[in-house]
PDB file of N, CA and C in Angstrom:
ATOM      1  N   UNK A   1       0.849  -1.169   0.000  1.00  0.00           N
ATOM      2  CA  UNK A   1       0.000   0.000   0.000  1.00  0.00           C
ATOM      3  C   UNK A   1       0.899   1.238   0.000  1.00  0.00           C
ATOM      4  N   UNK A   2       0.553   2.093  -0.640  1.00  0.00           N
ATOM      5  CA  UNK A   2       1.452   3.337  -0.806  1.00  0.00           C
ATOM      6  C   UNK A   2       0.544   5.095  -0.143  1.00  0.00           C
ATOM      7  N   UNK A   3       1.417   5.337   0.483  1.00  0.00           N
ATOM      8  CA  UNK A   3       0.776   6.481   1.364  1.00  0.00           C
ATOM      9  C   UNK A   3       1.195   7.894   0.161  1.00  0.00           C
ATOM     10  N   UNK A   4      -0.263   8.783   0.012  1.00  0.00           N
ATOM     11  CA  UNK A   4       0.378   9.842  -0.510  1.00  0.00           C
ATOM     12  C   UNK A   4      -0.101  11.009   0.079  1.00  0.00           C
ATOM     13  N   UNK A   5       0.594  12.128   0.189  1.00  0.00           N
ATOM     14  CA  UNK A   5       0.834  12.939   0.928  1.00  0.00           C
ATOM     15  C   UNK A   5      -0.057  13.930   0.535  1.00  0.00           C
ATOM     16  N   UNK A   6      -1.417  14.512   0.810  1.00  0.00           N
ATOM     17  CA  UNK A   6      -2.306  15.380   0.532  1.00  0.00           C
ATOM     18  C   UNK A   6      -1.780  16.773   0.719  1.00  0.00           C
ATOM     19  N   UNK A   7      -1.737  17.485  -0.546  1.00  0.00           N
ATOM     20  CA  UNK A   7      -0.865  18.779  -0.554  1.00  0.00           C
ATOM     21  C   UNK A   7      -2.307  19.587  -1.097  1.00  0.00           C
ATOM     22  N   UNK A   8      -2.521  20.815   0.074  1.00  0.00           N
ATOM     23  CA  UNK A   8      -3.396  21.246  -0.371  1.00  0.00           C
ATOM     24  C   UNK A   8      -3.078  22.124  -1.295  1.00  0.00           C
ATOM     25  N   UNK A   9      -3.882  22.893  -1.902  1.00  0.00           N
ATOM     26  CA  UNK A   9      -3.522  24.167  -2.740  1.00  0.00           C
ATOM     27  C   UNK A   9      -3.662  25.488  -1.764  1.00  0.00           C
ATOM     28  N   UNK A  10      -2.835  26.203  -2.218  1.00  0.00           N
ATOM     29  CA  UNK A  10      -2.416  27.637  -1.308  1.00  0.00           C
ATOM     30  C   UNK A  10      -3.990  28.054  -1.289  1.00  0.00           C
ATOM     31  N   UNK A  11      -4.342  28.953  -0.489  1.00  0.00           N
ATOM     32  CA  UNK A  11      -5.741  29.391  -0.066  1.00  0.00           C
ATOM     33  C   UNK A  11      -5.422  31.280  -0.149  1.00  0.00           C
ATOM     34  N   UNK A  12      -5.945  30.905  -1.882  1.00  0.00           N
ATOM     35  CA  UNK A  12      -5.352  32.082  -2.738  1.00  0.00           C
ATOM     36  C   UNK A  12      -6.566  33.798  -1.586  1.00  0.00           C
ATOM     37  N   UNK A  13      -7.410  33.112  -1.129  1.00  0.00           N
ATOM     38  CA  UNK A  13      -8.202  34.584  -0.580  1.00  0.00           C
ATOM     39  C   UNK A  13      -7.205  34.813   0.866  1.00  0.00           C
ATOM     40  N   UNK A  14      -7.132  34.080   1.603  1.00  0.00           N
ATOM     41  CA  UNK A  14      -6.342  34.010   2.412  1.00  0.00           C
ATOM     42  C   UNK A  14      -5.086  34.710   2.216  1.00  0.00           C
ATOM     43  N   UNK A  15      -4.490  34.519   1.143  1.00  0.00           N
ATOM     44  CA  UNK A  15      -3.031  35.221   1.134  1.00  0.00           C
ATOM     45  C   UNK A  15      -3.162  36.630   0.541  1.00  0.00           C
ATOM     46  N   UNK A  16      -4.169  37.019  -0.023  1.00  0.00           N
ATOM     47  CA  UNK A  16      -5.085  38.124  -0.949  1.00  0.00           C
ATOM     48  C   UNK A  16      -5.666  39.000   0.482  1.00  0.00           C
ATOM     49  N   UNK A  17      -6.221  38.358   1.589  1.00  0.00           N
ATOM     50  CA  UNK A  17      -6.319  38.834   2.761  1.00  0.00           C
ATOM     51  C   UNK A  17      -5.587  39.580   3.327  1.00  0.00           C
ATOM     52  N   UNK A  18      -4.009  38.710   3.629  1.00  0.00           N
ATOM     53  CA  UNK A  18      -3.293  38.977   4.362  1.00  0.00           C
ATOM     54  C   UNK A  18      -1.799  39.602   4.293  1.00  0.00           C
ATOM     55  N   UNK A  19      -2.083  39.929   2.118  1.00  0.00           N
ATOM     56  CA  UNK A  19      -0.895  40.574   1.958  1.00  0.00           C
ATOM     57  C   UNK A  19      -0.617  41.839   2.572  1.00  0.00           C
ATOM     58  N   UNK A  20       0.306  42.406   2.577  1.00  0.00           N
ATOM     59  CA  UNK A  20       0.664  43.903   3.147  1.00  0.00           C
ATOM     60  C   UNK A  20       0.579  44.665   2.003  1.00  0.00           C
ATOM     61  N   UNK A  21      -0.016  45.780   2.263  1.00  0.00           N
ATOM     62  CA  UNK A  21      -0.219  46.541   0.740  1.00  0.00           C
ATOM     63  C   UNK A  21       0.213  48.300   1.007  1.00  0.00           C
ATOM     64  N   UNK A  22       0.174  48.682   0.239  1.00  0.00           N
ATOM     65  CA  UNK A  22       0.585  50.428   0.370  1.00  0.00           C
ATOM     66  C   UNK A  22      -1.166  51.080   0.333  1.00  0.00           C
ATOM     67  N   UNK A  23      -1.303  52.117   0.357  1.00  0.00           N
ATOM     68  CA  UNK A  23      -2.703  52.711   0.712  1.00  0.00           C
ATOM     69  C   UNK A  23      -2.927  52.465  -0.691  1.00  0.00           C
ATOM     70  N   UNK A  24      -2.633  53.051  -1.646  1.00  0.00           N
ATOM     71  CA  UNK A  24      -2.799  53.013  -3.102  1.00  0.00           C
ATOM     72  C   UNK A  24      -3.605  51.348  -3.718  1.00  0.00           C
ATOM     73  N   UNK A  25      -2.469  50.794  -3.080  1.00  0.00           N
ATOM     74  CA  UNK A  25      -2.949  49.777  -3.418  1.00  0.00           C
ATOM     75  C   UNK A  25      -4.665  48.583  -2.731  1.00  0.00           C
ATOM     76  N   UNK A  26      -4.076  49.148  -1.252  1.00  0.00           N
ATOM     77  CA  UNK A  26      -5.325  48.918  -0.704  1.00  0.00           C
ATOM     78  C   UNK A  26      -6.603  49.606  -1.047  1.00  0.00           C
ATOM     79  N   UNK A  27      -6.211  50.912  -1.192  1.00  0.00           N
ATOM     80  CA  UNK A  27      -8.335  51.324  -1.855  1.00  0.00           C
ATOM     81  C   UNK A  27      -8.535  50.677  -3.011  1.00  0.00           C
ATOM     82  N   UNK A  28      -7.560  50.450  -4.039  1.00  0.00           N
ATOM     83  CA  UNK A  28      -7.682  49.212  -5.314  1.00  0.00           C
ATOM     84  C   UNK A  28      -8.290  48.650  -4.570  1.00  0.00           C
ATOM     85  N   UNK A  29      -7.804  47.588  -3.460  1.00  0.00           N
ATOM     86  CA  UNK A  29      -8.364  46.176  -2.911  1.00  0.00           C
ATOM     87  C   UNK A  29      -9.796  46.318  -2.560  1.00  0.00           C
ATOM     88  N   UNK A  30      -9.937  47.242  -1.729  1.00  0.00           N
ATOM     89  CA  UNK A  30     -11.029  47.559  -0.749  1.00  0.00           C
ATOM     90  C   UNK A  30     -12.590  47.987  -1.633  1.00  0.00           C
ATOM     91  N   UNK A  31     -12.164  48.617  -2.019  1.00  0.00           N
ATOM     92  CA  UNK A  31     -13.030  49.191  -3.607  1.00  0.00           C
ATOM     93  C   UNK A  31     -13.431  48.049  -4.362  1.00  0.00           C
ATOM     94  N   UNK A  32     -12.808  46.922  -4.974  1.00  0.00           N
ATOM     95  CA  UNK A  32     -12.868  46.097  -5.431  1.00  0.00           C
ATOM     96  C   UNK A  32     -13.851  44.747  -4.870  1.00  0.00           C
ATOM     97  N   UNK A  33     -15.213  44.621  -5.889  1.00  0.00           N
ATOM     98  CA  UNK A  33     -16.404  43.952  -5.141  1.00  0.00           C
ATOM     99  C   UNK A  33     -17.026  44.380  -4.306  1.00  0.00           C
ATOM    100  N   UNK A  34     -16.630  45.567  -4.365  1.00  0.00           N
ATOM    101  CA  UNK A  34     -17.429  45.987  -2.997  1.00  0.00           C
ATOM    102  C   UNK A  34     -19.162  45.849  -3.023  1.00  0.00           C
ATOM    103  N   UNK A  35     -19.541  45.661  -2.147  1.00  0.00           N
ATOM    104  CA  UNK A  35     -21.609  45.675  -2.556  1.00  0.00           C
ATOM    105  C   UNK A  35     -21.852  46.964  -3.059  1.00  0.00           C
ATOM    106  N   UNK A  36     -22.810  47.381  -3.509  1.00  0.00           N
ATOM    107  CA  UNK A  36     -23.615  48.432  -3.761  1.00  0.00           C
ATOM    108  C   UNK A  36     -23.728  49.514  -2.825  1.00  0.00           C
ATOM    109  N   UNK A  37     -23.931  49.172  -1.706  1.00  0.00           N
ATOM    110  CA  UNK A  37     -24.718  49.838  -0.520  1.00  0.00           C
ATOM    111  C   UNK A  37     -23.522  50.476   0.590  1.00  0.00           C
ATOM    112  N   UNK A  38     -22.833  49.726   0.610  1.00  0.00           N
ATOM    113  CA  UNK A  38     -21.587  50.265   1.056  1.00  0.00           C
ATOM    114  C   UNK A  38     -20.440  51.539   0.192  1.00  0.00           C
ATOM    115  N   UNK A  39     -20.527  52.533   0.859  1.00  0.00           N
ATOM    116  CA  UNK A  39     -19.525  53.691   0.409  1.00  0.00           C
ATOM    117  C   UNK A  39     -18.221  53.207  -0.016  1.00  0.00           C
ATOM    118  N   UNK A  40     -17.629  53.861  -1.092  1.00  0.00           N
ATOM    119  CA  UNK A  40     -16.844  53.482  -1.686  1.00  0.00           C
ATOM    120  C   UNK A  40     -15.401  54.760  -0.956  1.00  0.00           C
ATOM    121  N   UNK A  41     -14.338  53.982  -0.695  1.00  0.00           N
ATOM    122  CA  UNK A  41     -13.365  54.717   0.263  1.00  0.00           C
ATOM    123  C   UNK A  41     -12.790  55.341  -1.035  1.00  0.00           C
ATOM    124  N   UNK A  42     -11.838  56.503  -0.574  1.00  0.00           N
ATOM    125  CA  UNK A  42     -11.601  57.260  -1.237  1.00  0.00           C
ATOM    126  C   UNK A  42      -9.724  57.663  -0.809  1.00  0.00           C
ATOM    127  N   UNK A  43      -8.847  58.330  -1.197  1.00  0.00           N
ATOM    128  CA  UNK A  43      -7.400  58.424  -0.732  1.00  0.00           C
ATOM    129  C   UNK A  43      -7.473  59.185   0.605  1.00  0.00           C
ATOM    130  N   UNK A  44      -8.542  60.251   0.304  1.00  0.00           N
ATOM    131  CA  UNK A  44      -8.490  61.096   1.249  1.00  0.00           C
ATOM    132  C   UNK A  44      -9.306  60.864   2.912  1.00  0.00           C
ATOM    133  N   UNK A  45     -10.089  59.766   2.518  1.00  0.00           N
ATOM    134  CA  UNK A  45     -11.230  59.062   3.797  1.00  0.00           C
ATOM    135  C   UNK A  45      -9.792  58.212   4.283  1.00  0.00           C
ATOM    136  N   UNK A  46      -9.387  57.689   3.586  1.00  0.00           N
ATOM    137  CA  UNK A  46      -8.046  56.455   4.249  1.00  0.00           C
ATOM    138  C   UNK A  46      -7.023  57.112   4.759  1.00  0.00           C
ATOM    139  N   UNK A  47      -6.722  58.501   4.273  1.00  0.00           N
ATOM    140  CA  UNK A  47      -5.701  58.898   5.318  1.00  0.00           C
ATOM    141  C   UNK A  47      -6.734  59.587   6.526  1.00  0.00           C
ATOM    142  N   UNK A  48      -7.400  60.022   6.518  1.00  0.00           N
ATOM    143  CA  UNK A  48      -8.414  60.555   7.804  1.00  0.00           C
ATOM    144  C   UNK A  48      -8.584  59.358   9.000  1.00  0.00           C
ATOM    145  N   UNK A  49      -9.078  58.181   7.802  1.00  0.00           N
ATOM    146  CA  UNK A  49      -8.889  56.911   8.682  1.00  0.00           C
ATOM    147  C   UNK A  49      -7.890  56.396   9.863  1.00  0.00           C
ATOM    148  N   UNK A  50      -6.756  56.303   9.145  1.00  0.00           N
ATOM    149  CA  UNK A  50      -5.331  56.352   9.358  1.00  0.00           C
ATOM    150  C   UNK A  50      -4.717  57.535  10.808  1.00  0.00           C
ATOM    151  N   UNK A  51      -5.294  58.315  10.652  1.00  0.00           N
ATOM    152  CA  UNK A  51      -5.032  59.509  11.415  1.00  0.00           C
ATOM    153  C   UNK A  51      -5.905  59.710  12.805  1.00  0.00           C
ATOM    154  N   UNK A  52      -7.265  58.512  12.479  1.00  0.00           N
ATOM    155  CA  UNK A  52      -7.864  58.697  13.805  1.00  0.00           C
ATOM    156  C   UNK A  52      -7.585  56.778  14.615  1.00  0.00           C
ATOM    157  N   UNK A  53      -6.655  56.249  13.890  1.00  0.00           N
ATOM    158  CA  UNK A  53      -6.691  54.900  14.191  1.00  0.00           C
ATOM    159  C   UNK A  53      -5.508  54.620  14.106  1.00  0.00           C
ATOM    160  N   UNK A  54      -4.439  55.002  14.970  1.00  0.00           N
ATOM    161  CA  UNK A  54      -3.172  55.018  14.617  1.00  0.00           C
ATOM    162  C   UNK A  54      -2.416  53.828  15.130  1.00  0.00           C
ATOM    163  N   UNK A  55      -3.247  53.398  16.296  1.00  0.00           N
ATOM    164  CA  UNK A  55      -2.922  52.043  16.952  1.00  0.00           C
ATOM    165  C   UNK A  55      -3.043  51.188  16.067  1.00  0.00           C
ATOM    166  N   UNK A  56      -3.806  50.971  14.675  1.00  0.00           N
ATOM    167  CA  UNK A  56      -3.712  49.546  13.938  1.00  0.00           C
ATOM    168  C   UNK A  56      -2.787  50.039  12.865  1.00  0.00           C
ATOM    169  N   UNK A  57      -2.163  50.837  13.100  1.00  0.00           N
ATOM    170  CA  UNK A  57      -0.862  50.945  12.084  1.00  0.00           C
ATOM    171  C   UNK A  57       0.608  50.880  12.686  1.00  0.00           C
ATOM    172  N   UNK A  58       0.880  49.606  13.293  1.00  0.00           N
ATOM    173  CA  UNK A  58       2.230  49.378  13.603  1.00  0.00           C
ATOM    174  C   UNK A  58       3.366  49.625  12.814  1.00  0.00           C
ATOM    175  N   UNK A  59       3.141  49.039  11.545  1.00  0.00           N
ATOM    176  CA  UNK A  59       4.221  49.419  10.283  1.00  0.00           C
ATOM    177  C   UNK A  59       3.226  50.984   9.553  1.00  0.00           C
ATOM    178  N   UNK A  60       4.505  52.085   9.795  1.00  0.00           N
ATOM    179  CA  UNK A  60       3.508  53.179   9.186  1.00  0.00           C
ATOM    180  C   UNK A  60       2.773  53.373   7.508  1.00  0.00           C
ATOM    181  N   UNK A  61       3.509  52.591   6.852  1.00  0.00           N
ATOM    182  CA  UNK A  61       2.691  52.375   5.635  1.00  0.00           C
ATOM    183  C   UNK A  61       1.546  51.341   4.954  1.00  0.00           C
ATOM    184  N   UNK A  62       1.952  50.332   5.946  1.00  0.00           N
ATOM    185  CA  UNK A  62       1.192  48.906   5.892  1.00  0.00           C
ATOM    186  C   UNK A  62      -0.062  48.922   6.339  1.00  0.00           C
ATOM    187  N   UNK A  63      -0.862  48.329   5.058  1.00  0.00           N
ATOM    188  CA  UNK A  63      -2.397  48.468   5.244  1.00  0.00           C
ATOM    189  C   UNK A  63      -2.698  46.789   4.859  1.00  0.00           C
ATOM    190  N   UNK A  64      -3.114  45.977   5.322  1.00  0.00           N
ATOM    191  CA  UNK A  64      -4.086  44.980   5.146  1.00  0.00           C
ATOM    192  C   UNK A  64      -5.980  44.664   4.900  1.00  0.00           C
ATOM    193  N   UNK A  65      -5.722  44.116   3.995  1.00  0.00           N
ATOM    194  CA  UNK A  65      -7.568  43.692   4.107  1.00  0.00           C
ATOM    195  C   UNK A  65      -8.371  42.888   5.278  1.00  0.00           C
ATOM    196  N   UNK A  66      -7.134  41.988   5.769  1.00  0.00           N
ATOM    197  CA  UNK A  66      -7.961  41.320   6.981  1.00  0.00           C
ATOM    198  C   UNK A  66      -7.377  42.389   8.018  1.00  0.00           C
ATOM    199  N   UNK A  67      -6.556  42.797   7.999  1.00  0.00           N
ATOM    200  CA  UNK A  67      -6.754  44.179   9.674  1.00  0.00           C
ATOM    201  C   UNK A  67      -7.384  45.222   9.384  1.00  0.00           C
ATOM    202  N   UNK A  68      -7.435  45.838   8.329  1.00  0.00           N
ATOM    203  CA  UNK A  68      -8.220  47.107   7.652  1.00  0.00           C
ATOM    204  C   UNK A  68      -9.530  46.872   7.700  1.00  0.00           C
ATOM    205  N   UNK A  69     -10.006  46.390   6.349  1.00  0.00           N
ATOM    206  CA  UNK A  69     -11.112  46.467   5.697  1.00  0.00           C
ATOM    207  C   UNK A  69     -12.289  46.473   6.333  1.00  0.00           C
ATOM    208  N   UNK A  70     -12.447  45.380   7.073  1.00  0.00           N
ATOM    209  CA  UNK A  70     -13.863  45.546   8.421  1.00  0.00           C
ATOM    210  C   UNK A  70     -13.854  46.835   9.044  1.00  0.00           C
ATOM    211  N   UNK A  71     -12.745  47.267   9.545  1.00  0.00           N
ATOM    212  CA  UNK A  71     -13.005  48.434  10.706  1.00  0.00           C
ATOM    213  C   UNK A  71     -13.144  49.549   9.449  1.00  0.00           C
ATOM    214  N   UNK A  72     -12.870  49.623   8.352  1.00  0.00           N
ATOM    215  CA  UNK A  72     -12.539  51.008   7.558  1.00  0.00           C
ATOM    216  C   UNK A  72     -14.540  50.961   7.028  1.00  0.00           C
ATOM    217  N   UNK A  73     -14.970  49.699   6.899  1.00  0.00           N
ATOM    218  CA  UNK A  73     -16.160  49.323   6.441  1.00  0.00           C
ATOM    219  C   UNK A  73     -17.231  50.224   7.476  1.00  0.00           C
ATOM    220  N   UNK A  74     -16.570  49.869   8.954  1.00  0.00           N
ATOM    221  CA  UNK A  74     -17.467  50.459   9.946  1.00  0.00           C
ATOM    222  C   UNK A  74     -17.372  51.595  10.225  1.00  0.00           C
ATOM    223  N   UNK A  75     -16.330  52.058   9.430  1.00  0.00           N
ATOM    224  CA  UNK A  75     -15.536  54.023  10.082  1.00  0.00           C
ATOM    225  C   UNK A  75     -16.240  54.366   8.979  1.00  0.00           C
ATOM    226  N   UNK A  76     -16.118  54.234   8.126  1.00  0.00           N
ATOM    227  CA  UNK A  76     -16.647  54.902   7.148  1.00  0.00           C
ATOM    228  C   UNK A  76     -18.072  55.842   6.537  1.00  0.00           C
ATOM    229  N   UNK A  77     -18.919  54.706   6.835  1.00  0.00           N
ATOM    230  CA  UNK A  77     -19.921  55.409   6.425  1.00  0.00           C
ATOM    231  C   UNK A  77     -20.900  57.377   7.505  1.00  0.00           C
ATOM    232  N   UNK A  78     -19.958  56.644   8.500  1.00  0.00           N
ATOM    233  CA  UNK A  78     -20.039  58.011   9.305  1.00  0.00           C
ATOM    234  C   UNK A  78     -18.845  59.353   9.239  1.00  0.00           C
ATOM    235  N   UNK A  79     -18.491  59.257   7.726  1.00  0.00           N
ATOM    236  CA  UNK A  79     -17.461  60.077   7.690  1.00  0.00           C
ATOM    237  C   UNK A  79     -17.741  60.258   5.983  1.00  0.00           C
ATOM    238  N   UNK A  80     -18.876  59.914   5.361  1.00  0.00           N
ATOM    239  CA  UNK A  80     -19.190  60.386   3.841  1.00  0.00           C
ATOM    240  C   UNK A  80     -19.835  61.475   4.422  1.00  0.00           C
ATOM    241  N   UNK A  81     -20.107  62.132   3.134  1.00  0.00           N
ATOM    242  CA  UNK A  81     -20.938  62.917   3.141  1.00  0.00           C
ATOM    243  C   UNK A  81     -22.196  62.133   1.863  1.00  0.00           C
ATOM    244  N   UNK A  82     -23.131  62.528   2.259  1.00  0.00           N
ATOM    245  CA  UNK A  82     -24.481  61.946   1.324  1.00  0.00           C
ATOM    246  C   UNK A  82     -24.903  63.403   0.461  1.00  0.00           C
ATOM    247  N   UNK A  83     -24.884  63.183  -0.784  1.00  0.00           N
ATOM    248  CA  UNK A  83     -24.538  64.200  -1.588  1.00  0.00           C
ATOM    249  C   UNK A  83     -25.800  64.319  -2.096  1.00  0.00           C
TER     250      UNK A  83
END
């Protein structure tokens, strides 16, 4: 009998999650799929962001989707303006 070794495949959202990104690149991310109903972030909402949340920025340029994106989801909509 021969044993074979189950190799999963990389868990491409997962690493898409958890890359480190520059702001630029993160409102790409963040923006991207976003629903309908949810405000769409902007350069200037993410540094405001950034500026009132300084504790989740250990590395000063480093932005993530799994440390970001939820809390920027929840900061946000109380910081559009409805036009």
């Amino acid at each position: 009998m021969v044993l074979y070794e189950v190799m999963r495949s990389p868990d491409v959202d997962r690493i898409r999650c958890e890359k480190q990104l520059s702001m630029p690149a993160f409102l790409e991310a963040y923006n991207e799929d976003l629903p309908e109903q949810f405000p769409k972030a902007t350069a200037e909402l993410l540094v405001e962001f950034k500026k009132q949340n300084t504790a989740l920025f250990k590395q000063v340029r480093t932005w993530s989707l799994d440390q970001h994106r939820k809390k920027v989801m929840d900061w946000l909509p109380a910081h559009t303006r409805v036009s």
